[in-house]
C-alpha atoms as a PDB file:
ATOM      1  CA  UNK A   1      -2.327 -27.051   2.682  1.00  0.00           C
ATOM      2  CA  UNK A   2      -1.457 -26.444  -0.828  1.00  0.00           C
ATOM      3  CA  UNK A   3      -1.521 -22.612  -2.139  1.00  0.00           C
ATOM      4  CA  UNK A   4      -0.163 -20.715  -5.274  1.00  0.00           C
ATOM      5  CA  UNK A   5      -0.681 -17.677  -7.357  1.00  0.00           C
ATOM      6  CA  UNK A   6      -0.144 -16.771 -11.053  1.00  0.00           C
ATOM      7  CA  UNK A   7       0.903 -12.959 -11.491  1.00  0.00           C
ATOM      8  CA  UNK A   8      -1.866 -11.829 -14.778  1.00  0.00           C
ATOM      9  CA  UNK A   9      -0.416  -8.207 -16.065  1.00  0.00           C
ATOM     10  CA  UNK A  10      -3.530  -7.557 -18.298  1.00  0.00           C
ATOM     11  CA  UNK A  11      -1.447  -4.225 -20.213  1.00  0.00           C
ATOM     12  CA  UNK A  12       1.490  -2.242 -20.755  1.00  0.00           C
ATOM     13  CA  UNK A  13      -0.070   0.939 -20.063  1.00  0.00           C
ATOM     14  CA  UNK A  14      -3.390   0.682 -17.410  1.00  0.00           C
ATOM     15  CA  UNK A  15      -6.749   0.268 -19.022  1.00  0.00           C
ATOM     16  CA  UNK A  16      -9.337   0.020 -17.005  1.00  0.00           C
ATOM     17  CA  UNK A  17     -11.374  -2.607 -19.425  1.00  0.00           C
ATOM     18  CA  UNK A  18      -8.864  -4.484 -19.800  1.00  0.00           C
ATOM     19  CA  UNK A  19      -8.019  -5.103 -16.285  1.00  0.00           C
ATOM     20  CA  UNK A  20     -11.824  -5.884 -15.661  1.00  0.00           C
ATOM     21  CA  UNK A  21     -11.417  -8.171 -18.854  1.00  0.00           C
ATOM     22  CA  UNK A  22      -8.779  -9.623 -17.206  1.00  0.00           C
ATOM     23  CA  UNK A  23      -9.994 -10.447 -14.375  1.00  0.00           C
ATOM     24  CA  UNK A  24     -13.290 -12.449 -15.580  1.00  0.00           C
ATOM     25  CA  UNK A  25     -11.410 -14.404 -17.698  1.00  0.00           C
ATOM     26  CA  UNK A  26      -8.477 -15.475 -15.579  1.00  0.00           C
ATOM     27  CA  UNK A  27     -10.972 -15.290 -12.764  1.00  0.00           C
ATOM     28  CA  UNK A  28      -8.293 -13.290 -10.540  1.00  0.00           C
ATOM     29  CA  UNK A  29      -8.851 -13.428  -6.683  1.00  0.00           C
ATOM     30  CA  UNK A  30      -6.831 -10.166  -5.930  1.00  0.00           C
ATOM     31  CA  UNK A  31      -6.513  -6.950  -7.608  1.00  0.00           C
ATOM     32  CA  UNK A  32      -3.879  -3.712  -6.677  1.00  0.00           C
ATOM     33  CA  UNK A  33      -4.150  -0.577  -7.922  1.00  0.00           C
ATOM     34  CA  UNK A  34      -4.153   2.800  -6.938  1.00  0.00           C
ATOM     35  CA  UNK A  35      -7.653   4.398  -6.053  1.00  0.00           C
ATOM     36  CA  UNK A  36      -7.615   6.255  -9.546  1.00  0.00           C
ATOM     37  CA  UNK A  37      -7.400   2.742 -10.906  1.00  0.00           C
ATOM     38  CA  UNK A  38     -10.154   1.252  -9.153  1.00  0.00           C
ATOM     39  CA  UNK A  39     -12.517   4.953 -10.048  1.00  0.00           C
ATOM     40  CA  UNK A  40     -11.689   4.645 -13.090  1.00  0.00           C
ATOM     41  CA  UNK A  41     -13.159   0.542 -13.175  1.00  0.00           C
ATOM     42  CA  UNK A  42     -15.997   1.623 -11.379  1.00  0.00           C
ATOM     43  CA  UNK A  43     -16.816   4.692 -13.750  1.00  0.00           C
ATOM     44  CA  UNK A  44     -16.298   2.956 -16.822  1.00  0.00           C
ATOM     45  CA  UNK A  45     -19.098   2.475 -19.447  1.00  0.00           C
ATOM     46  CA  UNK A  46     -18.646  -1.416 -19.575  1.00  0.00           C
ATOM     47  CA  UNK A  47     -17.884  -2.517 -15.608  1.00  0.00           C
ATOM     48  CA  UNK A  48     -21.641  -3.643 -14.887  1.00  0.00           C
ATOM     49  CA  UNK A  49     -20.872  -6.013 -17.961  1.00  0.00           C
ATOM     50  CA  UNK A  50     -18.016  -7.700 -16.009  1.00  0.00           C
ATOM     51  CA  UNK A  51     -18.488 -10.761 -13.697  1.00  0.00           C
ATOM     52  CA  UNK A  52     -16.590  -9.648 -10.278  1.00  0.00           C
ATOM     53  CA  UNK A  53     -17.221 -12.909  -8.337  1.00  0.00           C
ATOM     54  CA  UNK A  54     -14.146 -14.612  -8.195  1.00  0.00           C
ATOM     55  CA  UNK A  55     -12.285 -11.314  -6.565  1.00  0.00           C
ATOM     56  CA  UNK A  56     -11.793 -11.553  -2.466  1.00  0.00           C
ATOM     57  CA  UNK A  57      -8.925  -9.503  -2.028  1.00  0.00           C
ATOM     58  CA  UNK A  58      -6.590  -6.478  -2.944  1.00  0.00           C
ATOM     59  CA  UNK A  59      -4.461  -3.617  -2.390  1.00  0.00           C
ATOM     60  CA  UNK A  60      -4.933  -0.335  -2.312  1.00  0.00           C
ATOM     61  CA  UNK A  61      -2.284   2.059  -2.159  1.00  0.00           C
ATOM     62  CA  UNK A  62      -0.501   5.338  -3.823  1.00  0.00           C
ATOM     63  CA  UNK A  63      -3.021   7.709  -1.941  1.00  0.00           C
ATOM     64  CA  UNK A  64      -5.878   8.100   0.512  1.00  0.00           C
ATOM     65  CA  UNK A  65      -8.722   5.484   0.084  1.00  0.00           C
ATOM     66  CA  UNK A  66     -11.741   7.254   0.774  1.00  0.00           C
ATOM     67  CA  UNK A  67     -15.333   5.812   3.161  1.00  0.00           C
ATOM     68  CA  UNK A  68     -17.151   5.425  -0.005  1.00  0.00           C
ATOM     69  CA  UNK A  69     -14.190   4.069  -2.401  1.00  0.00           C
ATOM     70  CA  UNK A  70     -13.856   1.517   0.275  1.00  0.00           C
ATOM     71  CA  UNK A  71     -16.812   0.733   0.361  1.00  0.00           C
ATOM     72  CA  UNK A  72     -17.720   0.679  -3.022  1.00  0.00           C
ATOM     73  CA  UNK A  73     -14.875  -1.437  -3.955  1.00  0.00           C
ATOM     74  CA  UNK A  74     -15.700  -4.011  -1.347  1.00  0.00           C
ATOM     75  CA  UNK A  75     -19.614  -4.309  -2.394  1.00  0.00           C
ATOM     76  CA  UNK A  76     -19.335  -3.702  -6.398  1.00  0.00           C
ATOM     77  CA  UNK A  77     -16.096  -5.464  -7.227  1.00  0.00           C
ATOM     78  CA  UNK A  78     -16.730  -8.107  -4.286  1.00  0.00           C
ATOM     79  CA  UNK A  79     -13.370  -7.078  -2.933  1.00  0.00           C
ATOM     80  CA  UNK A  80     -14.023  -7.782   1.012  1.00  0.00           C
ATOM     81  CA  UNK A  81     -10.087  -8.034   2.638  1.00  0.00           C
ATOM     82  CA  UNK A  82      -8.864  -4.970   0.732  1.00  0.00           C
ATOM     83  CA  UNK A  83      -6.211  -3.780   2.160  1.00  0.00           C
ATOM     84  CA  UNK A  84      -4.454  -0.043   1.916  1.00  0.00           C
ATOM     85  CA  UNK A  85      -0.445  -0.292   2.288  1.00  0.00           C
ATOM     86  CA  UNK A  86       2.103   2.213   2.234  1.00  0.00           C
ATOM     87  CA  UNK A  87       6.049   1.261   0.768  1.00  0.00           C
ATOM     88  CA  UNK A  88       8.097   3.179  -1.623  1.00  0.00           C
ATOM     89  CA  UNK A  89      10.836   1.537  -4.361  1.00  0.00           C
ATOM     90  CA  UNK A  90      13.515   1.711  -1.852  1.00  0.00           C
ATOM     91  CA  UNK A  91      11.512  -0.706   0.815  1.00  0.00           C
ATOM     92  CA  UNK A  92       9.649  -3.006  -1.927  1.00  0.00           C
ATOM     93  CA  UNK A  93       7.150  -3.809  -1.488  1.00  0.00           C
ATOM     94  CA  UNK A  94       5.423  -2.723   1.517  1.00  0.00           C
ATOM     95  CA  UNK A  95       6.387  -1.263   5.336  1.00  0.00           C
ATOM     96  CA  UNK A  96       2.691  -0.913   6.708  1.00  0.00           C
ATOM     97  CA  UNK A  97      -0.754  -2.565   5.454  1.00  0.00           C
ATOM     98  CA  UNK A  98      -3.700  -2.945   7.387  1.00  0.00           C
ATOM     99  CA  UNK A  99      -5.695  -6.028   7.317  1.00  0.00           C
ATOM    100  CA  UNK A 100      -9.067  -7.106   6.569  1.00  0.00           C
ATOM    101  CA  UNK A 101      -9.722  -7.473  10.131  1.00  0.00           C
ATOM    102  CA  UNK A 102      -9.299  -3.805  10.881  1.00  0.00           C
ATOM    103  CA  UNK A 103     -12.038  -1.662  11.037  1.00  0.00           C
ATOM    104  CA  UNK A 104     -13.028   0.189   8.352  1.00  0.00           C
ATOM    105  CA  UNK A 105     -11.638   3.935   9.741  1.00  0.00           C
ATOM    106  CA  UNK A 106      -8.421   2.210  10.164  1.00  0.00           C
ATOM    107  CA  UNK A 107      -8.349   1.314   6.619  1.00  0.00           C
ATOM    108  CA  UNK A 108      -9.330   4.674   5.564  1.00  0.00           C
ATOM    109  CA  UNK A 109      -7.504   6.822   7.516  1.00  0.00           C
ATOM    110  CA  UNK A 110      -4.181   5.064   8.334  1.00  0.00           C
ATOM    111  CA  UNK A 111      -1.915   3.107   5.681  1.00  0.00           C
ATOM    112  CA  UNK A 112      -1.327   0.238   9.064  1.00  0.00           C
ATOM    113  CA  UNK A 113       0.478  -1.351  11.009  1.00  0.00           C
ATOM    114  CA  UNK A 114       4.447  -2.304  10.474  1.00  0.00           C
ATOM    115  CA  UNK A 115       4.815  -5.652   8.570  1.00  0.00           C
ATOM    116  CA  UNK A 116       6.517  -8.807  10.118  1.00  0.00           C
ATOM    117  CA  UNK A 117      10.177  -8.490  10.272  1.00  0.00           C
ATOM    118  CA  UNK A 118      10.595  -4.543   9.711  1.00  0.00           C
ATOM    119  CA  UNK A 119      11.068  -1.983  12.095  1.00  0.00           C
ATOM    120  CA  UNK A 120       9.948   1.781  11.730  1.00  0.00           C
ATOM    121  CA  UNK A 121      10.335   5.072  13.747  1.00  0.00           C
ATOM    122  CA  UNK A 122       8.999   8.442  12.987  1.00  0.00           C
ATOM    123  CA  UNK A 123      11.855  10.825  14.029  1.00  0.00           C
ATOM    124  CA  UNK A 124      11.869  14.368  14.249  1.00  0.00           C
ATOM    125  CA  UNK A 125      13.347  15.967  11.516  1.00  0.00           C
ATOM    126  CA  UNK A 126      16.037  18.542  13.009  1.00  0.00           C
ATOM    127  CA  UNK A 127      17.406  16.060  15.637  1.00  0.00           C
ATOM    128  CA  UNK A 128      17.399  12.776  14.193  1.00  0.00           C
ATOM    129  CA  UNK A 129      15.220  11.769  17.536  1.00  0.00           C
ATOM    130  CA  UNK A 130      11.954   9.336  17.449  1.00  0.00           C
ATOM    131  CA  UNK A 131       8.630  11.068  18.402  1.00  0.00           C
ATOM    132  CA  UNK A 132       6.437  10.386  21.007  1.00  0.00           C
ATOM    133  CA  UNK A 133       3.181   8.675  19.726  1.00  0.00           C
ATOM    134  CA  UNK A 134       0.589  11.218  18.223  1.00  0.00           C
ATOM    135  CA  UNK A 135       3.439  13.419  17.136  1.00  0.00           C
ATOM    136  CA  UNK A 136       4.595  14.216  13.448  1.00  0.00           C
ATOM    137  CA  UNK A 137       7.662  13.315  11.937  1.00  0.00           C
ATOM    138  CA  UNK A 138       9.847  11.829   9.396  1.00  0.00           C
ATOM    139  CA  UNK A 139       8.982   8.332   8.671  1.00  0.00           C
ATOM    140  CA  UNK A 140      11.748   5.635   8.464  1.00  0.00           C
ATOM    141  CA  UNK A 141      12.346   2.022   7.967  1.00  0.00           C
ATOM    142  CA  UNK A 142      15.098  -0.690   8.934  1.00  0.00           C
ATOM    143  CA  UNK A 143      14.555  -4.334   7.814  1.00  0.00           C
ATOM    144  CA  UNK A 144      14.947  -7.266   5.010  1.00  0.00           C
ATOM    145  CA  UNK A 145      12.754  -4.994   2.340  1.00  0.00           C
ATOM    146  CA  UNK A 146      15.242  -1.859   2.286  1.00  0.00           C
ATOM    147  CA  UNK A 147      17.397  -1.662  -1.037  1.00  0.00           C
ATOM    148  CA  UNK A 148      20.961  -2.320  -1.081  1.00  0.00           C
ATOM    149  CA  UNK A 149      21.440   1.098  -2.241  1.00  0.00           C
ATOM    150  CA  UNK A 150      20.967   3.308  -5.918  1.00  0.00           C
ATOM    151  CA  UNK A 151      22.994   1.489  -8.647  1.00  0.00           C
ATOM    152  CA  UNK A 152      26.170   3.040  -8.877  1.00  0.00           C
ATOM    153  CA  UNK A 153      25.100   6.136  -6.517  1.00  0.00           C
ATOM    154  CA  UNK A 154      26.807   5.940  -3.309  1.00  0.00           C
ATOM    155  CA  UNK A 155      26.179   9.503  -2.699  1.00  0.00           C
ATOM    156  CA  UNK A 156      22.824   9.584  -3.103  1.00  0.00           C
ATOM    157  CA  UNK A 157      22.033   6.327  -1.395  1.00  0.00           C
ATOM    158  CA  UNK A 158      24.287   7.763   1.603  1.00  0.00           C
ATOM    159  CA  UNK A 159      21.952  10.574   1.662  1.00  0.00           C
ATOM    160  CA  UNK A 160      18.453   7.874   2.154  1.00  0.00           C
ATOM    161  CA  UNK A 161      20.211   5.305   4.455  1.00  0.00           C
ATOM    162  CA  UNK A 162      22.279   6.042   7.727  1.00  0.00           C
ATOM    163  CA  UNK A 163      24.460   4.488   9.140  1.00  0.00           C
ATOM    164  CA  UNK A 164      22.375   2.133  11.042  1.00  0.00           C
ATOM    165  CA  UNK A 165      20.641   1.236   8.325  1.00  0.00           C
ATOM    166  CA  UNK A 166      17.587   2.808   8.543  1.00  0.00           C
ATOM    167  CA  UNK A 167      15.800   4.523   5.122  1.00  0.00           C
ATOM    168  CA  UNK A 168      14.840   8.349   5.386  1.00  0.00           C
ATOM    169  CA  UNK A 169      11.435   8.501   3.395  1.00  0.00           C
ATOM    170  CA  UNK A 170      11.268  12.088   3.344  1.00  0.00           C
ATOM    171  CA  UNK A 171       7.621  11.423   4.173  1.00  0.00           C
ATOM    172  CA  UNK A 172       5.834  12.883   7.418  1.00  0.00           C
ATOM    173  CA  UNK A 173       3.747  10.613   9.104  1.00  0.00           C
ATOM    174  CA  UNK A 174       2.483   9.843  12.461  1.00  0.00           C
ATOM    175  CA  UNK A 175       1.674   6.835  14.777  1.00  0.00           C
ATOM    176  CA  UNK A 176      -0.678   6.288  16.909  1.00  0.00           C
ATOM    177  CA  UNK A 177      -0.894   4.785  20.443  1.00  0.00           C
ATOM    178  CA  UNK A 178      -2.296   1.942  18.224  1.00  0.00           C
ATOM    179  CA  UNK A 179       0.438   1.674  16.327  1.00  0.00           C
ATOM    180  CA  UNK A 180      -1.468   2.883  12.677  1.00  0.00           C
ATOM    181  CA  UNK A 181       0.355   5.077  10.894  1.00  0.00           C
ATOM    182  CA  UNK A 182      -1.211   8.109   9.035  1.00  0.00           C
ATOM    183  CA  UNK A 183       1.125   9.785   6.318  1.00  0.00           C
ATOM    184  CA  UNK A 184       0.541  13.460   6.334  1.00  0.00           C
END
């Protein structure tokens, strides 16, 4: 099997009508965006004039995907396998997703699983210890998608990676005995 993509970037500076312009004339199979770039598609004047059909999959991410934005997305926009991930710059692009197989509360109230080939932990955040399932903490990554380190700042990237390599998000999160993790 043969596959490829083509990255479109429709516009400096997000519009939504361009975006859907984009996308019926390239006829784009995947869209990401944050969930106040998908509202703001879905709210504008001009989206019912926009042909959708050649969309299957996306990624949400930035914030909380709501039931209905979900939902929405995946019936108006014809989005079915959209994910919702969770990454910051420092681990580009991604540490968790969950996948279009998940059920739909997972993808609305967790940002996934851990991706192939990274590790995670959520640790507590006096003692540097990981946290039993179902308890808060700080969430961290290890793996191939962690930056080298801030150009130039040793100090400050000393301060985000230890030792052992793992990246300090300064995030709180939690994971289930499922393994989902839900940022708090």
């Amino acid at each position: 099997t043969v596959t490829g993509a083509c990255i479109v970037i429709p516009c400096e500076i997000f519009d939504a009508e361009q975006v859907m312009k984009c996308v019926e004339q390239e006829k784009c199979s995947s869209l990401y965006g944050v969930p106040t770039m998908f509202i703001a598609e879905l709210d504008h004047a001009n989206f019912v004039k926009y042909n959708f059909s050649s969309l299957r999959t996306g990624i949400m991410a930035g914030s909380i995907c709501s039931t209905e934005l979900m939902k929405t997305v995946q019936s108006k926009m014809n989005i079915k396998e959209l994910a919702v991930c969770y990454g910051m710059t420092e681990t580009s692009p991604v540490s968790t997703q969950t996948l279009p197989n998940d059920t739909l509360e997972n993808r609305v109230t967790t940002v996934g699983k851990v991706q192939d080939h990274v590790e995670i932990k959520i640790i507590n955040i006096h003692s540097n210890e990981t946290v039993q399932r179902g308890q808060i903490g700080e969430f961290c990554a290890r793996g191939y998608h962690v930056m080298i380190g801030y150009w130039n700042n040793k100090v400050e990237t000393e301060k985000i990676i230890d030792n052992e390599g793992w990246l300090h998000s300064g995030d709180l999160a939690i994971m289930n005995d499922d393994g989902y993790i839900k940022i708090v």
